[in-house]
N, C-alpha and C. Protein backbone atom coordinates (compact mmCIF):
# COMPACT_ATOMS: atom_id res chain seq x y z
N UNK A 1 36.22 -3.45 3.66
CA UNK A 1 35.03 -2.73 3.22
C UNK A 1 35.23 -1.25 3.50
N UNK A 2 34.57 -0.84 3.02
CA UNK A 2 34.98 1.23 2.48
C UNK A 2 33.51 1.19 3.75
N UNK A 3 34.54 1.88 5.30
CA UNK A 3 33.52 2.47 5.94
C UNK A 3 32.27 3.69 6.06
N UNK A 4 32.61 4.28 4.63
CA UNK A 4 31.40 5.30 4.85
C UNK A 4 29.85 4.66 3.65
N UNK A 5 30.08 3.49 3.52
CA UNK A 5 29.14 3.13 2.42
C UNK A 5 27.54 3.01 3.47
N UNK A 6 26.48 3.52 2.48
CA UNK A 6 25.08 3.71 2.77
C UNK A 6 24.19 3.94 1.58
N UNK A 7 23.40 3.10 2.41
CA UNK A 7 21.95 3.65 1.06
C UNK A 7 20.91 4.62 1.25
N UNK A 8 20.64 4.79 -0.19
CA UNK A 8 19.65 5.74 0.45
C UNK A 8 18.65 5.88 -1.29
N UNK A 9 17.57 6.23 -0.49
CA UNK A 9 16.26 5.98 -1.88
C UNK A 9 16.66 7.06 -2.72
N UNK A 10 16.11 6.23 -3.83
CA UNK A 10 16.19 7.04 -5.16
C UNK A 10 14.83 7.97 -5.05
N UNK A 11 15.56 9.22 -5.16
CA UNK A 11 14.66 10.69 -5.47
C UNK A 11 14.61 11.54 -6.52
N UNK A 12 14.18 12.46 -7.06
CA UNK A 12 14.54 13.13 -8.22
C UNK A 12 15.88 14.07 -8.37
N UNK A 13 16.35 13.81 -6.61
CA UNK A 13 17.79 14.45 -6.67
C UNK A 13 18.83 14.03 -7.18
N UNK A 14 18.59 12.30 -7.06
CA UNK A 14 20.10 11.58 -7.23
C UNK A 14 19.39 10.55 -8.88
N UNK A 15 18.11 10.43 -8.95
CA UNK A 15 17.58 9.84 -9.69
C UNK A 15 18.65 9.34 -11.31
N UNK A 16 19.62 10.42 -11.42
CA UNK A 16 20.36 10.73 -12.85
C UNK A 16 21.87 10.04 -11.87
N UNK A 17 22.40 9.98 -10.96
CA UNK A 17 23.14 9.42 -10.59
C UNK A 17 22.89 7.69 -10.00
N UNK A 18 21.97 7.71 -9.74
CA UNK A 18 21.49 6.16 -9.96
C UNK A 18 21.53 5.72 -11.42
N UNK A 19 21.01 6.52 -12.27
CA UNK A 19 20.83 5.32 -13.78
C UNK A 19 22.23 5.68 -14.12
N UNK A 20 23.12 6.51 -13.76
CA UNK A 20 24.65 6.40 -14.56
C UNK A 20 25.56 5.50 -13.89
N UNK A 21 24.88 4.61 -12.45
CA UNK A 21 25.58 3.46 -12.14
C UNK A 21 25.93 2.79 -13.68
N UNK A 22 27.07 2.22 -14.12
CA UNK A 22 27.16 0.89 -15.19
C UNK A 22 28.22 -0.11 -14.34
N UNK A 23 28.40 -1.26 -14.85
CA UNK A 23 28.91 -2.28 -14.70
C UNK A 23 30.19 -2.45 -15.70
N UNK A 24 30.91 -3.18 -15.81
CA UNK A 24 32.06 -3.58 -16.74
C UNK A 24 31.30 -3.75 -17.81
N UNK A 25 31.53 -3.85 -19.19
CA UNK A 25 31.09 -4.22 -20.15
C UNK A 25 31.20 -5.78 -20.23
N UNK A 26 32.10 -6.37 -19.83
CA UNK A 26 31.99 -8.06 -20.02
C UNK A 26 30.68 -8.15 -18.65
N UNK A 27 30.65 -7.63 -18.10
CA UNK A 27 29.05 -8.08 -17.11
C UNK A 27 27.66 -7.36 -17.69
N UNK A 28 27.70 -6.33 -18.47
CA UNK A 28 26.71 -6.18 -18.80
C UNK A 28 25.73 -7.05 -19.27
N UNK A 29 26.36 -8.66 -19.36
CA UNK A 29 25.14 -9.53 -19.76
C UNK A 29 24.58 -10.31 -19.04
N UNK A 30 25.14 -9.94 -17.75
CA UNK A 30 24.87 -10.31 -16.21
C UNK A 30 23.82 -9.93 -15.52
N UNK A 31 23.97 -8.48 -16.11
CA UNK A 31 22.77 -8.23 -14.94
C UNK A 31 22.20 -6.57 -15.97
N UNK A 32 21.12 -6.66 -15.67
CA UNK A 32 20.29 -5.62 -16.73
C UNK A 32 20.53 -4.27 -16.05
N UNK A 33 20.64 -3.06 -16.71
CA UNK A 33 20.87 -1.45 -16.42
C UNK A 33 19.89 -1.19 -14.97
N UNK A 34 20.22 -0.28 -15.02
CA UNK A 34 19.93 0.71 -13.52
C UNK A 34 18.29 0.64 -13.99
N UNK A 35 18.15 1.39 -15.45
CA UNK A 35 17.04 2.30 -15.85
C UNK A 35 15.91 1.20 -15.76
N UNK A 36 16.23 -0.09 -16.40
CA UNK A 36 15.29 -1.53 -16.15
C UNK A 36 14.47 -1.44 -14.95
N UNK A 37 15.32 -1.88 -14.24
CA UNK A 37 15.10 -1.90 -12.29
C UNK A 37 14.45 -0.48 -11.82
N UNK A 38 14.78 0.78 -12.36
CA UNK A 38 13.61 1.26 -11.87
C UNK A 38 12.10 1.66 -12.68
N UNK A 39 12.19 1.12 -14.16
CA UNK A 39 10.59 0.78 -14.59
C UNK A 39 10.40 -0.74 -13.92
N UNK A 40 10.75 -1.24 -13.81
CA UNK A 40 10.53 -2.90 -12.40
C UNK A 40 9.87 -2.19 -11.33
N UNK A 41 10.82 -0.96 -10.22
CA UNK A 41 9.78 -1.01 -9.67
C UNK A 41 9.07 0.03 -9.29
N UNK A 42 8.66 0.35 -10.80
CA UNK A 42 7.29 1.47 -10.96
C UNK A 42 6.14 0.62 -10.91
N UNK A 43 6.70 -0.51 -11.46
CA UNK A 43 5.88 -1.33 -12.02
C UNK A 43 5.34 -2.48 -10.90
N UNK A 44 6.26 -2.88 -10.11
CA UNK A 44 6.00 -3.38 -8.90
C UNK A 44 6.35 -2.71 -7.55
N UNK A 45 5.04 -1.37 -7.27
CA UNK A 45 5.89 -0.75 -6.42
C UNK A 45 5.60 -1.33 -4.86
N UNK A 46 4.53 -2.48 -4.71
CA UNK A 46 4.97 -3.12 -3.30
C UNK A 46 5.43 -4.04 -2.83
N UNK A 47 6.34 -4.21 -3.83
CA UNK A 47 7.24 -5.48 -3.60
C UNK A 47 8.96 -4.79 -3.70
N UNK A 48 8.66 -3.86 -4.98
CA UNK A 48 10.58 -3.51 -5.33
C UNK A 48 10.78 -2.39 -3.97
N UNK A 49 12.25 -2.65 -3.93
CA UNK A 49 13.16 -1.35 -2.82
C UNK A 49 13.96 -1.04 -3.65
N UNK A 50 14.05 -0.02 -4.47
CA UNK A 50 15.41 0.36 -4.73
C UNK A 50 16.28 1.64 -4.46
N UNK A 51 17.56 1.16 -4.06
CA UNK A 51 18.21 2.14 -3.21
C UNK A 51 19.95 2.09 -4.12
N UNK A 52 20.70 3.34 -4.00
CA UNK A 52 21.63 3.64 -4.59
C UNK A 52 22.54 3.65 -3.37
N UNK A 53 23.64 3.18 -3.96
CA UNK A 53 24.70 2.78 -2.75
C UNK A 53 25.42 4.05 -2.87
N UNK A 54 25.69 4.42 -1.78
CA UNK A 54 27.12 5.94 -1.72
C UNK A 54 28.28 5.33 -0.87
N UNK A 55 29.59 5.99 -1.28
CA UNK A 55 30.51 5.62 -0.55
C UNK A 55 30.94 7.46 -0.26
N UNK A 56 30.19 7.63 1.23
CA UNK A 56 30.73 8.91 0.99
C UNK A 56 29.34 9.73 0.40
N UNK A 57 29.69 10.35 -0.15
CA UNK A 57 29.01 10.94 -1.50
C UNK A 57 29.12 10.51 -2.71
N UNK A 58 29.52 9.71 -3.17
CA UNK A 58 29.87 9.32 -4.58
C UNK A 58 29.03 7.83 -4.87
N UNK A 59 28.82 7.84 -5.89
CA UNK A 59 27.75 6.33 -6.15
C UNK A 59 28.57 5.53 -6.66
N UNK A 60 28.59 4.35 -5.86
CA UNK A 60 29.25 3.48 -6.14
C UNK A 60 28.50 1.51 -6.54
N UNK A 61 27.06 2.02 -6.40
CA UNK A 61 26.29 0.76 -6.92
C UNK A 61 24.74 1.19 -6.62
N UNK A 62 24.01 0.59 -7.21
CA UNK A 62 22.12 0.08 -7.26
C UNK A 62 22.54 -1.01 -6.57
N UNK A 63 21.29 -0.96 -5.93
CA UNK A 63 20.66 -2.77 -5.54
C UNK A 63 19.16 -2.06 -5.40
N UNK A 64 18.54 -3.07 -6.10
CA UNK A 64 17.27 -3.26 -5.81
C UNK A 64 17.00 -4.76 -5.29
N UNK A 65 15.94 -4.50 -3.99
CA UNK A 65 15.86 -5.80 -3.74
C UNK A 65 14.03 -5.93 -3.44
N UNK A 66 13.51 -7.05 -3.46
CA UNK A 66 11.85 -7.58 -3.82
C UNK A 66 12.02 -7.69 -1.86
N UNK A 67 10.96 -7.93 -1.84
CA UNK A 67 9.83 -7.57 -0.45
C UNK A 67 8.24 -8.33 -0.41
N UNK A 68 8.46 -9.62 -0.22
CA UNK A 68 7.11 -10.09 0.20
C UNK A 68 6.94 -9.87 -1.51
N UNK A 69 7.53 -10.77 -2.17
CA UNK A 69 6.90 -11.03 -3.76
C UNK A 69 6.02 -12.48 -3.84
N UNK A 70 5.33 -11.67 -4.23
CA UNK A 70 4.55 -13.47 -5.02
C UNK A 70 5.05 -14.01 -6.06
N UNK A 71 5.68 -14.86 -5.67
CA UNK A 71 7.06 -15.41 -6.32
C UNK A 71 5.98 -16.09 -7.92
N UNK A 72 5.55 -17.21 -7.34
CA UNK A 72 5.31 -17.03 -8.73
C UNK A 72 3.58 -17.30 -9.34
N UNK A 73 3.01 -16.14 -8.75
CA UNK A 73 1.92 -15.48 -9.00
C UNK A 73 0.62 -16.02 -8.66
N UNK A 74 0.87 -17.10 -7.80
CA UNK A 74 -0.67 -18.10 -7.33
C UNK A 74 -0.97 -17.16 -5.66
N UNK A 75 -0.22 -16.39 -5.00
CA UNK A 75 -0.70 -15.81 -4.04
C UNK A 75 -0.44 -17.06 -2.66
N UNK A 76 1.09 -18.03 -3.13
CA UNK A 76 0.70 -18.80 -1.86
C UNK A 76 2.52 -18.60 -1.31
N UNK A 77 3.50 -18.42 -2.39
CA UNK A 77 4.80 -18.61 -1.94
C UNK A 77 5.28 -16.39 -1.93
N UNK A 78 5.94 -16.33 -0.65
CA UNK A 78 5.87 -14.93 -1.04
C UNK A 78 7.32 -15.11 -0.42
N UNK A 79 8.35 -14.17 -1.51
CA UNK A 79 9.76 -14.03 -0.52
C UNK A 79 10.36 -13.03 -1.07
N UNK A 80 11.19 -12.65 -0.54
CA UNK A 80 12.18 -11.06 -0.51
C UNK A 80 13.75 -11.88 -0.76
N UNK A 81 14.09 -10.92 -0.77
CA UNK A 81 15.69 -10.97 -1.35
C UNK A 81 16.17 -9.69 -2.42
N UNK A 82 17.16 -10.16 -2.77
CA UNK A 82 18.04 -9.33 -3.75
C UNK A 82 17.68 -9.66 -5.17
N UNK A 83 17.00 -8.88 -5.74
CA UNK A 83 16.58 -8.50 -7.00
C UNK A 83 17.75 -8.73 -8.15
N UNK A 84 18.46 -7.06 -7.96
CA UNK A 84 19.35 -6.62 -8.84
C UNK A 84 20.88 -6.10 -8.23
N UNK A 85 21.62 -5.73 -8.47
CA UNK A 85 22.78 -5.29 -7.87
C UNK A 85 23.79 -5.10 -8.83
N UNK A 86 24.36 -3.88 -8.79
CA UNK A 86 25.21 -3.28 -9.88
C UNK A 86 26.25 -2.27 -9.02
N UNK A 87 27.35 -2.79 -9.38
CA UNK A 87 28.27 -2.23 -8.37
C UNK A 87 29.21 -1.45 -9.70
N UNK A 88 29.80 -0.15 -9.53
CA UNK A 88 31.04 0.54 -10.58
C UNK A 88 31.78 -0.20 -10.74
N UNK A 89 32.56 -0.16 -11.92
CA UNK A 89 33.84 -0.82 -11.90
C UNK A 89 34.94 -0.95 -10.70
N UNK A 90 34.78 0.47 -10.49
CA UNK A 90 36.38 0.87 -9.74
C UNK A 90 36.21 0.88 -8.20
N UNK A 91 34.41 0.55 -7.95
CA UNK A 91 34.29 -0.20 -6.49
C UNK A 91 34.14 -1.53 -6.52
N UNK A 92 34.34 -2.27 -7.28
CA UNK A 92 34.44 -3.60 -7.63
C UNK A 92 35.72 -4.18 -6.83
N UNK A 93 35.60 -5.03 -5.63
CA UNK A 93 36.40 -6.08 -4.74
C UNK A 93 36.62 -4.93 -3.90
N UNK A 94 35.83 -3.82 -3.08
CA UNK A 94 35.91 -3.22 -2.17
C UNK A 94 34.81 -3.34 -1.04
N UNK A 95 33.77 -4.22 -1.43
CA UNK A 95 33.41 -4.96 -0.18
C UNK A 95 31.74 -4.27 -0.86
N UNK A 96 31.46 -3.56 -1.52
CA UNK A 96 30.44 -2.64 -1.68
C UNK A 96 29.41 -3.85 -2.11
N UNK A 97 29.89 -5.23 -2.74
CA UNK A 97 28.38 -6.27 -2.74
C UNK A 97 28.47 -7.11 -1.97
N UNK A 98 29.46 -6.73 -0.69
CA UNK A 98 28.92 -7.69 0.40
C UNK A 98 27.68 -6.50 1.01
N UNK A 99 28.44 -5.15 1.32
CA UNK A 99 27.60 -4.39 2.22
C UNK A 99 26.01 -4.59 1.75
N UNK A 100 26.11 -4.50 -0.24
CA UNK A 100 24.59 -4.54 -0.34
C UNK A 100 23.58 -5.86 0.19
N UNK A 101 24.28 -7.02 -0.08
CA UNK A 101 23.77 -8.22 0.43
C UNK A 101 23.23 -8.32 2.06
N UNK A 102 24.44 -7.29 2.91
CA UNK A 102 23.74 -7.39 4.37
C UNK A 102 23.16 -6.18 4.32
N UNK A 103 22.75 -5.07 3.76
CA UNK A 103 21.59 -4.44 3.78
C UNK A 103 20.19 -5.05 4.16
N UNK A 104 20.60 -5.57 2.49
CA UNK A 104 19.07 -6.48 2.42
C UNK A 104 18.74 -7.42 2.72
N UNK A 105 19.47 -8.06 3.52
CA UNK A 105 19.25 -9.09 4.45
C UNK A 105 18.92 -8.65 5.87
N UNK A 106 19.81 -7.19 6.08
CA UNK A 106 18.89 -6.44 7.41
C UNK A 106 17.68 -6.29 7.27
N UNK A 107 17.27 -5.54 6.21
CA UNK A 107 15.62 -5.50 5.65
C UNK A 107 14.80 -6.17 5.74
N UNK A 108 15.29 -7.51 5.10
CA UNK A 108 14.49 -8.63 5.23
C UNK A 108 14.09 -9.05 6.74
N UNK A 109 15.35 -9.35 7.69
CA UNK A 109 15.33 -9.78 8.57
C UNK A 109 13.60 -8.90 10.03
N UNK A 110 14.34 -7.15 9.21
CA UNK A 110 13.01 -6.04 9.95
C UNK A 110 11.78 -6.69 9.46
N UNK A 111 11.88 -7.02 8.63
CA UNK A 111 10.77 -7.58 8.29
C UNK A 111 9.96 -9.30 8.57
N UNK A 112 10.54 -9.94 9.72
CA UNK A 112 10.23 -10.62 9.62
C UNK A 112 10.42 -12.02 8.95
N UNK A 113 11.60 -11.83 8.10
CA UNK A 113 11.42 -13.16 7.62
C UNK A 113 12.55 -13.77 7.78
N UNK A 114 13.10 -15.34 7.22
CA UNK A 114 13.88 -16.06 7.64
C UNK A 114 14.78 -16.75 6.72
N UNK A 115 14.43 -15.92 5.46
CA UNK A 115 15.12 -16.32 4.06
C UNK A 115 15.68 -15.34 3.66
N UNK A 116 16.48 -15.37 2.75
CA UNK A 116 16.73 -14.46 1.58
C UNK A 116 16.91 -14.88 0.50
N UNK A 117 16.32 -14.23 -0.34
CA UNK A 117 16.84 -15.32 -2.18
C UNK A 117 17.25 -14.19 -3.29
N UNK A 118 18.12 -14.56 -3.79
CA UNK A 118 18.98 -14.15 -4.22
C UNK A 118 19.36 -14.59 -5.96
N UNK A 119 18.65 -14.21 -7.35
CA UNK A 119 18.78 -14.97 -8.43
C UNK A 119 20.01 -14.63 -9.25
N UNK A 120 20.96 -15.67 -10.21
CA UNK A 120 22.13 -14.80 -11.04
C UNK A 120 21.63 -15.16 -12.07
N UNK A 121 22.56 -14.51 -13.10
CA UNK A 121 23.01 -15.46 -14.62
C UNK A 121 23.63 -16.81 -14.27
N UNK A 122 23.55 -17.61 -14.73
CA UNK A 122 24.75 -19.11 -14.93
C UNK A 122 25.82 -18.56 -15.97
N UNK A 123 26.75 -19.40 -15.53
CA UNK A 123 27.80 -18.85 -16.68
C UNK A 123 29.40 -18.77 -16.31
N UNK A 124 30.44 -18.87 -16.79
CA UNK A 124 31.44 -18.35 -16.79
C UNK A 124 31.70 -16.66 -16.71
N UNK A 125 31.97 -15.78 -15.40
CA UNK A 125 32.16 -14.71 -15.43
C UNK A 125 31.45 -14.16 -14.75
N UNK A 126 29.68 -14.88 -14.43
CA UNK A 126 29.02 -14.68 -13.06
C UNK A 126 29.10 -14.67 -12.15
N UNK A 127 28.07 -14.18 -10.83
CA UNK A 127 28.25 -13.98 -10.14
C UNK A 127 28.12 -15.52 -9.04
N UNK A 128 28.13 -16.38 -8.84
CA UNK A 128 27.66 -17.52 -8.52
C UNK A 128 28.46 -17.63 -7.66
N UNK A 129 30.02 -17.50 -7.40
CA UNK A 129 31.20 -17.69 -6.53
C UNK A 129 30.59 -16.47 -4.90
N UNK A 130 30.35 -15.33 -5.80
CA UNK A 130 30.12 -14.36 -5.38
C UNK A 130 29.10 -14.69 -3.97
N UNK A 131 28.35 -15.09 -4.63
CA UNK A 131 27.11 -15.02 -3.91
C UNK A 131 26.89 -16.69 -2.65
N UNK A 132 27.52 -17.34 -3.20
CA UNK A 132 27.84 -19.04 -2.75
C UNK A 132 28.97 -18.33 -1.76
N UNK A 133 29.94 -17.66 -1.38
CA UNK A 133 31.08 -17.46 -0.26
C UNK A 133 30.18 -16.32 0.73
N UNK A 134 29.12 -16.04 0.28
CA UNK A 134 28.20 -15.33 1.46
C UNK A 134 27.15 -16.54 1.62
N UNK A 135 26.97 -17.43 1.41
CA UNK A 135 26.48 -18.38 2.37
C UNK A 135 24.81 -18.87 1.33
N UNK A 136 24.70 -18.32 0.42
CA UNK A 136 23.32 -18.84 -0.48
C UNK A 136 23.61 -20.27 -0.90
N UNK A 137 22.54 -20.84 -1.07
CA UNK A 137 22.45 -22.82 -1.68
C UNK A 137 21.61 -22.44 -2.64
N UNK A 138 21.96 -23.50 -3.17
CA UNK A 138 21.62 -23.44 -4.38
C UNK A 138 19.89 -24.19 -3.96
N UNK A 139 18.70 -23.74 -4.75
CA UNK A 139 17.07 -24.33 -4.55
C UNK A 139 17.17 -25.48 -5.16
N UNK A 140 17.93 -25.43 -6.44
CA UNK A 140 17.60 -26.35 -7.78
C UNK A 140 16.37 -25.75 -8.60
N UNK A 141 16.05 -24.33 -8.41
CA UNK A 141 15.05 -24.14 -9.15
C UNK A 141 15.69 -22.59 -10.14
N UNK A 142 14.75 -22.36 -10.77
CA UNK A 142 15.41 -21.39 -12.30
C UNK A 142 14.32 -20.28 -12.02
N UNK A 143 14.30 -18.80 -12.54
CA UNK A 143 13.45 -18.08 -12.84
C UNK A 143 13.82 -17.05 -13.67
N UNK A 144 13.41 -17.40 -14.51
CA UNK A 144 13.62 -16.58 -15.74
C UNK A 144 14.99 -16.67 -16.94
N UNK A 145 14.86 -18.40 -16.37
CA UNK A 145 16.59 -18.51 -17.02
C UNK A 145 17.85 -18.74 -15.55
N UNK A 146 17.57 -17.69 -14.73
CA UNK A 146 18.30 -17.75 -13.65
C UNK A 146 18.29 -18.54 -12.36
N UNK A 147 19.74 -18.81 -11.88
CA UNK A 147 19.80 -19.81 -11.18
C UNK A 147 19.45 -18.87 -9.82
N UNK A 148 18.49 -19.70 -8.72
CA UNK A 148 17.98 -19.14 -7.35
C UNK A 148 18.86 -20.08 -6.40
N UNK A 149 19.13 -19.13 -5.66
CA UNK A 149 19.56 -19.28 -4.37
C UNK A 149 18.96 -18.43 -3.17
N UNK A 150 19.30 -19.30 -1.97
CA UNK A 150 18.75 -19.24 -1.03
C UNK A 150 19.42 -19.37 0.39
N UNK A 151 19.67 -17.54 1.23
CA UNK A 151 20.04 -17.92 2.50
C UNK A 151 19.80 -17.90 4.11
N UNK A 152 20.11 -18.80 4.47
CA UNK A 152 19.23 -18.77 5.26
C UNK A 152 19.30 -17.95 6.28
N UNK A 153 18.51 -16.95 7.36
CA UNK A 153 18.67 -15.57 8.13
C UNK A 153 18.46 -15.80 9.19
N UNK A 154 18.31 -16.94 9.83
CA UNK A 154 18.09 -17.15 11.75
C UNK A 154 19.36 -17.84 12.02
N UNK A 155 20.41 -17.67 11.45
CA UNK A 155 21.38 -17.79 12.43
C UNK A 155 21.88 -16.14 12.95
């Protein structure tokens, strides 16, 4: 892992270097643009975090991750995890979506809770390997098409 990596909130300083995060073009159908995720969370602003990854000074991924969401809108199941996550090409297998995963699992954890959930695409070329060798299970449940996983944070 690239020791100078950190996050830090999107402001009107870096705001244009957050949405020029992109992804490979064969993943672009993986996971939706920068610019999405932050009308998401204009739109949900007490639930979304979103923060731009630096290595250094240089941007090397988004993650947005949910916070005490009402998962699915009755006001009784509420959970946090990793939203979105978009790492550059050319920081791609340098450790930059493990660091984001234990971010927001630090977050979560400040916060109290004892889960993390975590949704992909299904598919050939997804992220599913990815996210299954950091320790998520699979729910058996879908949202929005996407497969949820779930890990667990008291060990």
């Amino acid at each position: 892992m690239t020791p100078n990596l950190r996050l830090v909130p999107i402001t009107p300083a870096n705001i244009d270097s957050a949405i020029a995060v992109k992804v490979r073009p064969d993943q672009e159908r993986l996971v939706s643009p920068v610019v999405k995720s932050l009308a998401e969370a204009y739109v949900y602003p007490q639930a979304a975090w979103p923060r731009l990854i630096l290595d250094g000074d240089l941007p090397v991924g988004f993650l947005m991750a949910f916070l005490e969401l009402d998962w699915n809108g009755k006001g009784v199941d509420f959970r946090s995890g990793l939203w979105r996550l978009n790492v550059t090409p050319d920081a791609q297998g340098r450790g930059v979506g493990r660091f984001a995963v234990e971010s927001v699992a630090a977050e979560v954890r400040r916060r109290g809770a004892t889960q993390m959930y975590v949704t992909w695409e299904p598919g050939d070329g997804g992220p599913e390997g990815f996210y299954r060798k950091l320790g998520f299970q699979l729910t058996g449940e879908e949202s929005g098409g996407q497969t949820v996983g779930v890990l667990d944070l008291k060990g």
